[in-house]
N, C-alpha and C. Protein backbone atom coordinates (compact mmCIF):
# COMPACT_ATOMS: atom_id res chain seq x y z
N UNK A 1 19.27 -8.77 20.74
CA UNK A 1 19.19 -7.63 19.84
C UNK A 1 19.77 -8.03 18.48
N UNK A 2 19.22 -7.49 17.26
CA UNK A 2 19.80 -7.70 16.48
C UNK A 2 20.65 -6.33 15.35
N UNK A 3 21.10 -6.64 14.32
CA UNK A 3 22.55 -5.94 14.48
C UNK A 3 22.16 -4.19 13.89
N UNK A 4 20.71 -4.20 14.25
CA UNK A 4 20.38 -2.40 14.22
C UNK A 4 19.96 -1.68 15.33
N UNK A 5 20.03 -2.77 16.73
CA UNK A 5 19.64 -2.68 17.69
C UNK A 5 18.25 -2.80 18.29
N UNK A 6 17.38 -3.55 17.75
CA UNK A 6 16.05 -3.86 17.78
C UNK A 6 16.36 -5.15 18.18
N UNK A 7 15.12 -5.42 19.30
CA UNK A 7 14.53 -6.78 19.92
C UNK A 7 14.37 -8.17 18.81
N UNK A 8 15.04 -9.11 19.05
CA UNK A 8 14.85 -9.77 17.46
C UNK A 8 13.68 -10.76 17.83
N UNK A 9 12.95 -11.02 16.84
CA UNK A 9 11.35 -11.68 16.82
C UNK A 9 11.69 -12.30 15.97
N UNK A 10 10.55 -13.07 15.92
CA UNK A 10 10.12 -14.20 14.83
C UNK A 10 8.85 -13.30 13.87
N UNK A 11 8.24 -14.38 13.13
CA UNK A 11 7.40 -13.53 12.13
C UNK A 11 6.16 -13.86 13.14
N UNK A 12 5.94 -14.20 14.45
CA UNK A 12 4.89 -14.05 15.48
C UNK A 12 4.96 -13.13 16.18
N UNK A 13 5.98 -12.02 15.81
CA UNK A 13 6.51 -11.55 17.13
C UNK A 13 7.13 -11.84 18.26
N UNK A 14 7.28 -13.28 18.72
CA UNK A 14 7.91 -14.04 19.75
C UNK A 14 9.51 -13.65 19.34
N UNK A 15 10.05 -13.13 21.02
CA UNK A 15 11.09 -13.42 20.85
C UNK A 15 12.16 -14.42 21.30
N UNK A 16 13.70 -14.24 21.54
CA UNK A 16 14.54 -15.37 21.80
C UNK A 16 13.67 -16.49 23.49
N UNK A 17 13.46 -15.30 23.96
CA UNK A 17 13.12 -15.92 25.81
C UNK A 17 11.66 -16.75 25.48
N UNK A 18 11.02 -17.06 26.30
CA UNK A 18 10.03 -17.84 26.33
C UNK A 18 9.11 -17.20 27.04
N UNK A 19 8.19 -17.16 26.10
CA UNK A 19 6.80 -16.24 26.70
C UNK A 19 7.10 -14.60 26.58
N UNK A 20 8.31 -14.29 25.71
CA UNK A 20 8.39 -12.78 25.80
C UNK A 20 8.20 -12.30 23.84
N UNK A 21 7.18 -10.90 24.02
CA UNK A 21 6.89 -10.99 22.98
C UNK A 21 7.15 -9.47 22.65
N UNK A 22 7.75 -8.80 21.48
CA UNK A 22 8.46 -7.51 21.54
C UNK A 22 6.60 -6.66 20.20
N UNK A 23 6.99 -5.60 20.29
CA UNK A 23 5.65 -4.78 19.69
C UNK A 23 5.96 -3.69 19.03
N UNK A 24 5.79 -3.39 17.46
CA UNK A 24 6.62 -1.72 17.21
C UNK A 24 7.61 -1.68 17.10
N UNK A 25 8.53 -0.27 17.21
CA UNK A 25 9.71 0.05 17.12
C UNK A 25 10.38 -0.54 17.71
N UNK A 26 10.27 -1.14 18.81
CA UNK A 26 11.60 -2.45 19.12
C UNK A 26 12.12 -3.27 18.92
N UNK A 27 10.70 -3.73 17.74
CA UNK A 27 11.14 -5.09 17.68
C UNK A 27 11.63 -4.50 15.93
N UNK A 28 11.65 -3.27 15.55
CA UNK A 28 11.95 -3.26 13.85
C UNK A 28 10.87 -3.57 13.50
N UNK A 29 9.86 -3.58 13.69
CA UNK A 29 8.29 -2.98 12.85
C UNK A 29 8.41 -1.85 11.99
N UNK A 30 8.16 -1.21 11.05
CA UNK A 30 7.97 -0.26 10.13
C UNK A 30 7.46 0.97 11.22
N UNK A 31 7.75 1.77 11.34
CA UNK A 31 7.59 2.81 12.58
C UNK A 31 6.38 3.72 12.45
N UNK A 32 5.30 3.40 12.68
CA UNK A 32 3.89 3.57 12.00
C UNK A 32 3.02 3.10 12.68
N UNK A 33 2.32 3.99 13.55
CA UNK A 33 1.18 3.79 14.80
C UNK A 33 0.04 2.49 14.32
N UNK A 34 0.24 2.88 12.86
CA UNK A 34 -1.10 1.22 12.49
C UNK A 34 -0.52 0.59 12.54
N UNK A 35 0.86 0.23 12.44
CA UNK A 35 1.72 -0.69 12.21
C UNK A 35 1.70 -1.52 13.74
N UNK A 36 2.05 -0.58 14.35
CA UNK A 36 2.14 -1.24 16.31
C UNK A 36 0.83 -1.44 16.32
N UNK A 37 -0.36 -0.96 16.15
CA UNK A 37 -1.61 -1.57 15.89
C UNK A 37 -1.98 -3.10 15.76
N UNK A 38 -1.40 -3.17 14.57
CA UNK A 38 -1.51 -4.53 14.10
C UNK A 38 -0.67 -5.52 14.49
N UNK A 39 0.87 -4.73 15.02
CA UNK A 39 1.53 -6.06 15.91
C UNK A 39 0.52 -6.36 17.47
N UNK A 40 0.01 -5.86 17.81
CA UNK A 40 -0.78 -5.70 18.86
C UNK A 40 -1.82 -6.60 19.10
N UNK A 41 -2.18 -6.70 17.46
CA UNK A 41 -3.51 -7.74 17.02
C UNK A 41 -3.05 -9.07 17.13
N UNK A 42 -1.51 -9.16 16.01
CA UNK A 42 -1.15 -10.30 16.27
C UNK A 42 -0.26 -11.21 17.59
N UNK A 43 -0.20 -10.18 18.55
CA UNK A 43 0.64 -10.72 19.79
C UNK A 43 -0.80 -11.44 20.54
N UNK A 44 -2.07 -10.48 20.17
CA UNK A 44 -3.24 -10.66 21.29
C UNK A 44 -3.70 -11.92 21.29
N UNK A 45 -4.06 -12.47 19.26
CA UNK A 45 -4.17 -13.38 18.66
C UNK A 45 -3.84 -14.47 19.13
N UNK A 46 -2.36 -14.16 19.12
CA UNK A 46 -1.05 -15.42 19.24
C UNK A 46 -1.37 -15.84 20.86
N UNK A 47 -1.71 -14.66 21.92
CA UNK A 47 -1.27 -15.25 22.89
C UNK A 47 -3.01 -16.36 23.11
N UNK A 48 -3.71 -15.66 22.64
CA UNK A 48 -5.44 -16.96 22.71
C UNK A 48 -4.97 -18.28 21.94
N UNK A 49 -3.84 -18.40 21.50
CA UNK A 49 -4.12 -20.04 20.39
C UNK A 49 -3.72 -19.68 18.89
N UNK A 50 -3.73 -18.23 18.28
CA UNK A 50 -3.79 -18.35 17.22
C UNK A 50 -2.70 -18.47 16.73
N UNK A 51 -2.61 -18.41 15.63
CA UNK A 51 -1.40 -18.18 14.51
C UNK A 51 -1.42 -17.21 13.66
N UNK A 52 -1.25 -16.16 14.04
CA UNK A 52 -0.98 -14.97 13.31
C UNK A 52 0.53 -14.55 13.01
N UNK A 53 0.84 -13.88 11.91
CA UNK A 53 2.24 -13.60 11.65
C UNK A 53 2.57 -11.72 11.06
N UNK A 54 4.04 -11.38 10.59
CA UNK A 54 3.87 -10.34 10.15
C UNK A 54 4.23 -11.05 8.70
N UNK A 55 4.41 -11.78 8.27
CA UNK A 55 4.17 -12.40 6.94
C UNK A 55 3.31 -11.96 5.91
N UNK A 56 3.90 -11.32 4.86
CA UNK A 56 2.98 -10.66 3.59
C UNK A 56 2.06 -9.51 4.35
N UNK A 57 2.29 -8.69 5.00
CA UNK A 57 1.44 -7.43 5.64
C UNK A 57 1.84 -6.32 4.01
N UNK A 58 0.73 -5.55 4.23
CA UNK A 58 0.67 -5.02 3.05
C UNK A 58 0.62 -3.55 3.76
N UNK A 59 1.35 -2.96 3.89
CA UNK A 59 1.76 -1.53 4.97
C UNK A 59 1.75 -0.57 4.34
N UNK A 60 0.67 0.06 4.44
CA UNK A 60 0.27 1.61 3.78
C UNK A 60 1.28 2.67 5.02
N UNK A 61 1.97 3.26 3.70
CA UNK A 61 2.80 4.32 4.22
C UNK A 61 1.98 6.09 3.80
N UNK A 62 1.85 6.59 4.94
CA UNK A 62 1.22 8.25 4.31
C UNK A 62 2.36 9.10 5.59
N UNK A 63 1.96 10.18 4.79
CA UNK A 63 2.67 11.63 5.16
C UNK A 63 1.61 12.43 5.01
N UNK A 64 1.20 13.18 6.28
CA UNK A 64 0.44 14.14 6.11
C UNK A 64 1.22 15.24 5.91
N UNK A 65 1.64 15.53 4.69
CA UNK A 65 2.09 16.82 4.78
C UNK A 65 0.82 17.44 3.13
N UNK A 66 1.30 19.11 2.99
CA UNK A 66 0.58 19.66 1.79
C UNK A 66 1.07 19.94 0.54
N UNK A 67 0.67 18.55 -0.39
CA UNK A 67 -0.34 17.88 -0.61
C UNK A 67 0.02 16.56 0.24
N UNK A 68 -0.50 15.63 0.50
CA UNK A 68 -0.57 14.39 1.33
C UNK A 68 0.44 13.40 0.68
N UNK A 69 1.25 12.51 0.65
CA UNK A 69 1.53 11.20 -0.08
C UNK A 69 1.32 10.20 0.70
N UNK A 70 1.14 9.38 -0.19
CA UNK A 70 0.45 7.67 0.36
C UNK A 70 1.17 7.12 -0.49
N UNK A 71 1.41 5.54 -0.05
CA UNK A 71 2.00 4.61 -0.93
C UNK A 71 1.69 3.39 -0.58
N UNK A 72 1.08 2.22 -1.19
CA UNK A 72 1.23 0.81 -0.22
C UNK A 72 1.73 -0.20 -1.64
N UNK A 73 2.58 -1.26 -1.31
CA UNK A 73 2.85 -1.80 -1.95
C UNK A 73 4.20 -1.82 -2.41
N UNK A 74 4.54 -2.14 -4.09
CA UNK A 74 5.80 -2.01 -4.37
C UNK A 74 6.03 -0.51 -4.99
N UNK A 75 7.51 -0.02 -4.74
CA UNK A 75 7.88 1.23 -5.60
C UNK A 75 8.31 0.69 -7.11
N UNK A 76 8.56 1.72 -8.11
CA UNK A 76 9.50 1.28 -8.91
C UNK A 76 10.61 0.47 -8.94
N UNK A 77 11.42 1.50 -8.62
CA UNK A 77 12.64 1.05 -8.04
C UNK A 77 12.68 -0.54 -6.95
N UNK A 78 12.14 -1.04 -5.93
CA UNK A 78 11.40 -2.50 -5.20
C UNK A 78 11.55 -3.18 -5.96
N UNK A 79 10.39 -2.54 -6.99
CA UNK A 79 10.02 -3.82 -8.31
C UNK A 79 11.20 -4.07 -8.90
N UNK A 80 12.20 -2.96 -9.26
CA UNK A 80 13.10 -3.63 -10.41
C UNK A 80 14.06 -4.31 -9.54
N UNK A 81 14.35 -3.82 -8.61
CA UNK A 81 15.53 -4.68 -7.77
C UNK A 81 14.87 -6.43 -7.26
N UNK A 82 13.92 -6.35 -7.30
CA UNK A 82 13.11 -7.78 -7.00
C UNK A 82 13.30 -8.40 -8.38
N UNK A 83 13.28 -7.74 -9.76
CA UNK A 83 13.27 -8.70 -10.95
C UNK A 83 11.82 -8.76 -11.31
N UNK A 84 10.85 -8.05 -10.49
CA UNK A 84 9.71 -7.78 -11.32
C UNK A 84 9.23 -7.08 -12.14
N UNK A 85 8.91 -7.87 -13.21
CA UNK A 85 8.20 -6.90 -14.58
C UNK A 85 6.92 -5.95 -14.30
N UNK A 86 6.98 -5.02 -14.81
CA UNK A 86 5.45 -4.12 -14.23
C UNK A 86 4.98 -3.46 -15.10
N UNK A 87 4.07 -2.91 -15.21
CA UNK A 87 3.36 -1.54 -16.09
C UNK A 87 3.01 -0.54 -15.52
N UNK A 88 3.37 0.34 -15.87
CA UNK A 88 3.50 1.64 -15.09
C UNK A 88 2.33 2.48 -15.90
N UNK A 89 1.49 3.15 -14.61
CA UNK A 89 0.74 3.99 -15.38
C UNK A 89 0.73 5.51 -14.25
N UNK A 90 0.63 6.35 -14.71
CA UNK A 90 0.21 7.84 -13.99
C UNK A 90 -0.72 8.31 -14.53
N UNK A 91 -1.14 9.09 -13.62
CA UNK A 91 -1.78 10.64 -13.77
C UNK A 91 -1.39 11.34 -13.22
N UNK A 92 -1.73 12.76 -13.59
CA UNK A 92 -1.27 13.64 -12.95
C UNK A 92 -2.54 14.35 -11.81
N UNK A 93 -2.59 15.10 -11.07
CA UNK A 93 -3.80 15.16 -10.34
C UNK A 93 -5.01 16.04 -11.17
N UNK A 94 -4.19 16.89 -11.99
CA UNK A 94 -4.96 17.48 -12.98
C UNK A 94 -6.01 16.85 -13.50
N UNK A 95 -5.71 15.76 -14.17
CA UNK A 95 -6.51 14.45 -14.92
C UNK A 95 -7.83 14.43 -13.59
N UNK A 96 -7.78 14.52 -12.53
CA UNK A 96 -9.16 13.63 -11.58
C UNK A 96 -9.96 15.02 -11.95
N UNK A 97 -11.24 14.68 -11.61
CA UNK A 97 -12.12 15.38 -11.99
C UNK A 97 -12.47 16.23 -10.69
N UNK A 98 -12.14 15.52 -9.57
CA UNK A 98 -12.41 16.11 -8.29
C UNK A 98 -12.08 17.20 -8.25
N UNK A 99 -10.77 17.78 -9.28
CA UNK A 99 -9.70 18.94 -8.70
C UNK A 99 -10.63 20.15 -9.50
N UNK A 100 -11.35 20.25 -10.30
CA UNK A 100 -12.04 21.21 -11.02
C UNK A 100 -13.08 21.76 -9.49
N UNK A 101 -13.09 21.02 -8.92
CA UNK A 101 -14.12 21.50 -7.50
C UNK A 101 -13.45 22.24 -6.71
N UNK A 102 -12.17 21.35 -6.17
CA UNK A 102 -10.85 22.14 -5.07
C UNK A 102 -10.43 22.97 -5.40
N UNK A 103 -10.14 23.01 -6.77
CA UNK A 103 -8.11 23.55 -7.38
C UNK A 103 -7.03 22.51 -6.61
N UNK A 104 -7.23 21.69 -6.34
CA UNK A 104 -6.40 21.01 -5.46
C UNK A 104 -5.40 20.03 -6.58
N UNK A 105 -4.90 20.73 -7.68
CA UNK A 105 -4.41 19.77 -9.18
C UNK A 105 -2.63 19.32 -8.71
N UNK A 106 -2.12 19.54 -7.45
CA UNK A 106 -1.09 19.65 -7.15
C UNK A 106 -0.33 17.72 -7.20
N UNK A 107 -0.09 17.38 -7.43
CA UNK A 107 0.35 15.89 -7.37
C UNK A 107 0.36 15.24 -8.71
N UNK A 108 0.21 13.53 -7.79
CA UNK A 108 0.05 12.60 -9.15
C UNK A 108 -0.48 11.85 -8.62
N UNK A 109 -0.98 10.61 -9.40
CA UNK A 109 -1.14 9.49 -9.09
C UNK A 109 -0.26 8.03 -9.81
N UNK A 110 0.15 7.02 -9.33
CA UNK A 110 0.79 6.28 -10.13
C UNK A 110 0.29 4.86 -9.76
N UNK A 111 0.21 3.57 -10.37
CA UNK A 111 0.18 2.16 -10.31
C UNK A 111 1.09 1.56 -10.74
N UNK A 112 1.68 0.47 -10.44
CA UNK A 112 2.37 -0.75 -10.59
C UNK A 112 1.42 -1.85 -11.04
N UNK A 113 1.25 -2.00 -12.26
CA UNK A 113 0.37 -3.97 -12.32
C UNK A 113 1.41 -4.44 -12.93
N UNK A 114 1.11 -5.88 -12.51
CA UNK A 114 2.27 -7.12 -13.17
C UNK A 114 2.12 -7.34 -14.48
N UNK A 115 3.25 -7.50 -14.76
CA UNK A 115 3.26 -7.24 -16.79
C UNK A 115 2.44 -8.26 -17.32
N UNK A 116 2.80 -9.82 -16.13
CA UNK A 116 2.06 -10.83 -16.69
C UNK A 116 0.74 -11.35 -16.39
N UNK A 117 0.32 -10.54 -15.56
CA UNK A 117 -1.17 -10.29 -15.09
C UNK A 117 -1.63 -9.30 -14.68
N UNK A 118 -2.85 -9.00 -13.98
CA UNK A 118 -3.50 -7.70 -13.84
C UNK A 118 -3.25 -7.53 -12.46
N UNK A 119 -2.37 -7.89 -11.84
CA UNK A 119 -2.21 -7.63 -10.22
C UNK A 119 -2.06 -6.43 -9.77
N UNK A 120 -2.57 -5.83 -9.10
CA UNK A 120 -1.89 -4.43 -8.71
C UNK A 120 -0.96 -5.01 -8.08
N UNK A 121 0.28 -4.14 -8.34
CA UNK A 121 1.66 -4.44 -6.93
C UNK A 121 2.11 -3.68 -6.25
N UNK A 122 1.66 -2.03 -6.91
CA UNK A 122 1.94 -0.94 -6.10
C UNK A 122 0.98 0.36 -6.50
N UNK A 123 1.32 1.18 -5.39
CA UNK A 123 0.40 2.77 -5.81
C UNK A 123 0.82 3.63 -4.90
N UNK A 124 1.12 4.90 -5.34
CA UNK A 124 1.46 5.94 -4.78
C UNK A 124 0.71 7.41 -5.43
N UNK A 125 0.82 8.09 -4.26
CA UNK A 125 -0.15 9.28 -4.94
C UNK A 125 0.34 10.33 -4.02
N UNK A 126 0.68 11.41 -4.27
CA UNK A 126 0.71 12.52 -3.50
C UNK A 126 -0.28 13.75 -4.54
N UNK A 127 -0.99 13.80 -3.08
CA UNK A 127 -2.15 14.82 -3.24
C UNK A 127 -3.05 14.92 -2.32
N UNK A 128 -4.15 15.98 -3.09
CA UNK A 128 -5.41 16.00 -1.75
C UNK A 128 -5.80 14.47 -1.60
N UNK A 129 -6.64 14.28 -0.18
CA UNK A 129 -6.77 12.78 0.01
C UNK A 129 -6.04 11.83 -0.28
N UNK A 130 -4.92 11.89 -0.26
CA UNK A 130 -4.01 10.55 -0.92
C UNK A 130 -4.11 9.28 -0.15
N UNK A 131 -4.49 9.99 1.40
CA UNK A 131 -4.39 8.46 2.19
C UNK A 131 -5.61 7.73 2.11
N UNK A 132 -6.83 9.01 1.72
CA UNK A 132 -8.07 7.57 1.11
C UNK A 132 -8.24 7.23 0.11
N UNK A 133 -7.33 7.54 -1.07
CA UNK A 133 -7.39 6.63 -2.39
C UNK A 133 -6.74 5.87 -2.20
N UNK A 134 -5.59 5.57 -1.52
CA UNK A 134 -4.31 4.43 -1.11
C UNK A 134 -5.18 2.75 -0.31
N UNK A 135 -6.14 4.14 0.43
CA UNK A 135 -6.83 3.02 1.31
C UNK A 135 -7.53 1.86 0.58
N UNK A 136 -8.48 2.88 -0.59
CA UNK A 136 -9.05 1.83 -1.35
C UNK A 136 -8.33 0.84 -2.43
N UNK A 137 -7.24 1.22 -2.67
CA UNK A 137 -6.34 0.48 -3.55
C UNK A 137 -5.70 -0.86 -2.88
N UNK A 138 -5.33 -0.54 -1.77
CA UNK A 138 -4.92 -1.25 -0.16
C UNK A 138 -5.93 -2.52 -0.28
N UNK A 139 -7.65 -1.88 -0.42
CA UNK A 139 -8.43 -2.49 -0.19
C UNK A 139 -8.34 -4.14 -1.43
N UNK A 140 -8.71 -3.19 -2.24
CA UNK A 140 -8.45 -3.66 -3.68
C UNK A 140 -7.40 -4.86 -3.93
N UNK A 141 -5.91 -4.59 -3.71
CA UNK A 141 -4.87 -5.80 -3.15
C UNK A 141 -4.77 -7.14 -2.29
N UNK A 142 -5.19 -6.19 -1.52
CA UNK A 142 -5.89 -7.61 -0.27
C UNK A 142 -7.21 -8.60 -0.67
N UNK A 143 -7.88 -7.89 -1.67
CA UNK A 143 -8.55 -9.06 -1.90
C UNK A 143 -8.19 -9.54 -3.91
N UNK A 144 -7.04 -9.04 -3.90
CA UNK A 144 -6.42 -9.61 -5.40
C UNK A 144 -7.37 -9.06 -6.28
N UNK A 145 -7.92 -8.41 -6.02
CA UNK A 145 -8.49 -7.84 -7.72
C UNK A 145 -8.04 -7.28 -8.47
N UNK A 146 -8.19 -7.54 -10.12
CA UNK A 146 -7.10 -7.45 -10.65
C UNK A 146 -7.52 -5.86 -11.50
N UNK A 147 -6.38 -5.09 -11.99
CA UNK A 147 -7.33 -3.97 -11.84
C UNK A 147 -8.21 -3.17 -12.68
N UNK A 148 -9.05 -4.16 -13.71
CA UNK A 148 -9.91 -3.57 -14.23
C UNK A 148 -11.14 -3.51 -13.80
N UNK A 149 -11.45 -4.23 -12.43
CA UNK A 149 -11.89 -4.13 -11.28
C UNK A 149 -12.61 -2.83 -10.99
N UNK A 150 -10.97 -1.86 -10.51
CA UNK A 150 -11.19 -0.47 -10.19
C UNK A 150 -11.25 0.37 -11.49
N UNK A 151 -11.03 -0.25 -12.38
CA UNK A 151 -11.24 0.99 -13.77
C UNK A 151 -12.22 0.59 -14.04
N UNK A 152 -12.67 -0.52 -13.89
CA UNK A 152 -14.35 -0.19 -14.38
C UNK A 152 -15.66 -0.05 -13.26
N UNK A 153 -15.47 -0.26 -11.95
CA UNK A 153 -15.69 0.46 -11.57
C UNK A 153 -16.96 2.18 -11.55
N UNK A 154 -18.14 1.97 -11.15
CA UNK A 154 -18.61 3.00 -10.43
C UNK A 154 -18.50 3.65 -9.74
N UNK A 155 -17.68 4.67 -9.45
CA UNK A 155 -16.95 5.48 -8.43
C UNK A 155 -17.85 6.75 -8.28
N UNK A 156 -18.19 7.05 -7.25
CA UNK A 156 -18.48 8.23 -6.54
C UNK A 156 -18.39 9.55 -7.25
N UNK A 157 -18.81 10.54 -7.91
CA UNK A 157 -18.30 11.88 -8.63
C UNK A 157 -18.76 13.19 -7.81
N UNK A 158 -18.52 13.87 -7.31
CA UNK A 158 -16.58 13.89 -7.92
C UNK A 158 -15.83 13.44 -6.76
N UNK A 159 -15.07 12.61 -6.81
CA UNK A 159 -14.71 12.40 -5.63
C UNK A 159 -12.99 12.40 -6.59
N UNK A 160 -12.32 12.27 -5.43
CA UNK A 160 -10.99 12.09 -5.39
C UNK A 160 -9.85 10.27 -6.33
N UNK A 161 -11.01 9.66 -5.30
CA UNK A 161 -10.83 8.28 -5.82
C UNK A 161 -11.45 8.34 -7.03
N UNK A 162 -12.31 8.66 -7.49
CA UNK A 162 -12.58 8.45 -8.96
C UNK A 162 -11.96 8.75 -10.16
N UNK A 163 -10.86 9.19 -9.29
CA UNK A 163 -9.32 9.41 -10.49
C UNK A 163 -8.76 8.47 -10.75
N UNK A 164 -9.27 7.00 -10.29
CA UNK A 164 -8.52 5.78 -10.07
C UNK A 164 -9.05 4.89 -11.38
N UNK A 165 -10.58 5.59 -11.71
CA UNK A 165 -10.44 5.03 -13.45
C UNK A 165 -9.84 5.23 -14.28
N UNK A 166 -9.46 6.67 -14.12
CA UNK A 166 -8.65 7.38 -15.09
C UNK A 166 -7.48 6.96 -15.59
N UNK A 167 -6.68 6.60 -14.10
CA UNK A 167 -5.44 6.33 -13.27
C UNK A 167 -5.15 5.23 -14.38
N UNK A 168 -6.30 3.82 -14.29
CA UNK A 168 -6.28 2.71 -14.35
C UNK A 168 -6.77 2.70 -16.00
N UNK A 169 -6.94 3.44 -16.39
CA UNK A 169 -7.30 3.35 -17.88
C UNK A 169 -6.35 3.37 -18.95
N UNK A 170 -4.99 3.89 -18.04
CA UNK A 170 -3.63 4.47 -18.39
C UNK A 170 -2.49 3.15 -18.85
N UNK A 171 -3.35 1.70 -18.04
CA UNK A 171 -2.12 0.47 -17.98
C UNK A 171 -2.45 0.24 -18.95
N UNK A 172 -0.22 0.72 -19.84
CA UNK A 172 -0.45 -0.36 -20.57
C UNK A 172 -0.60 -1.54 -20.98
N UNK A 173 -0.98 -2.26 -22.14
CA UNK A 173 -1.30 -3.43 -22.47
C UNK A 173 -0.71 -3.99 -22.09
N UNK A 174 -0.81 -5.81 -22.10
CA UNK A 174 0.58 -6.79 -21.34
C UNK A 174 1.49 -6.93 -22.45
N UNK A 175 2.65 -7.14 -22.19
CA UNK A 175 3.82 -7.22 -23.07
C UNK A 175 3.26 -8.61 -23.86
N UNK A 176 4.03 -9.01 -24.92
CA UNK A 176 3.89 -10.90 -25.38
C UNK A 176 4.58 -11.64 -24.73
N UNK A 177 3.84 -12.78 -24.31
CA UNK A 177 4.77 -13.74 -23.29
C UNK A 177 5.46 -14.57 -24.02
């Protein structure tokens, strides 16, 4: 055990014994049904031959509550304690065009890109649908696109996610290096 009382693993999931492999909340996984999901993938993986790890997992956090929040990536606060530079952009939910359909104007939306490139590093949104604009942003990360990508972008109208041009139209410029 280690000193929060969780099963201690490796980044395979393997733990101290041999041939014993911990899954989820025991082992200190992020406490999040996709989360045991995906340790699940990588124990199944691991035990055929592979090499799978929890190394760089990119863990979308949501709350279904009303309005919804989603988040995957870095927070503000993450970023500055890491020493990373960022650009911060919002909206408010007002700004998406979707909400003139709902009334659903209750939230925000926000991004993190790297000051010294176009990386997304974080996003959070509380509102209607928050966990499928997160998803596509999620999407977006995992394959490094950088994000004028999603601001330029053809998006769906009216949809929810199509607040993500808006969103993304908002970063400011890069600082001078």
């Amino acid at each position: 055990m280690d000193g929060h009382g969780y099963i201690r693993v490796n980044e395979r999931l393997e733990t101290t014994a041999s041939n014993v492999w911990a899954i989820g909340e025991c082992a200190g996984s992020p406490q999040f049904t996709h989360v045991s999901i995906d340790d699940f993938r990588i124990i199944r993986d691991n035990l055929a031959g592979g090499n799978r790890s929890t190394r760089d997992r990119l863990v979308p956090y949501c709350m279904f509550t009303d309005p919804p929040l989603a988040r995957v990536g870095l927070s503000e606060s993450e970023a500055q304690g890491r020493g990373v530079s960022v650009r911060v952009a919002r909206l408010p939910m007002s700004g998406v065009r979707r909400t003139a359909t709902t009334d659903e104007t209750q939230g925000f939306m926000k991004v993190l890109v790297g000051d010294g490139d176009d990386r997304i590093l974080g996003f959070t949104m509380i509102g209607a649908e928050a966990g499928e604009v997160m998803a596509a942003v999620q999407t977006a990360m995992w394959a490094d696109l950088p994000y004028p990508r999603l601001r330029d972008a053809i998006l769906a109208h009216p949809t929810m996610a199509e607040g993500l041009d808006a969103l993304f139209s908002n970063v400011p410029v890069r600082s001078a290096q």
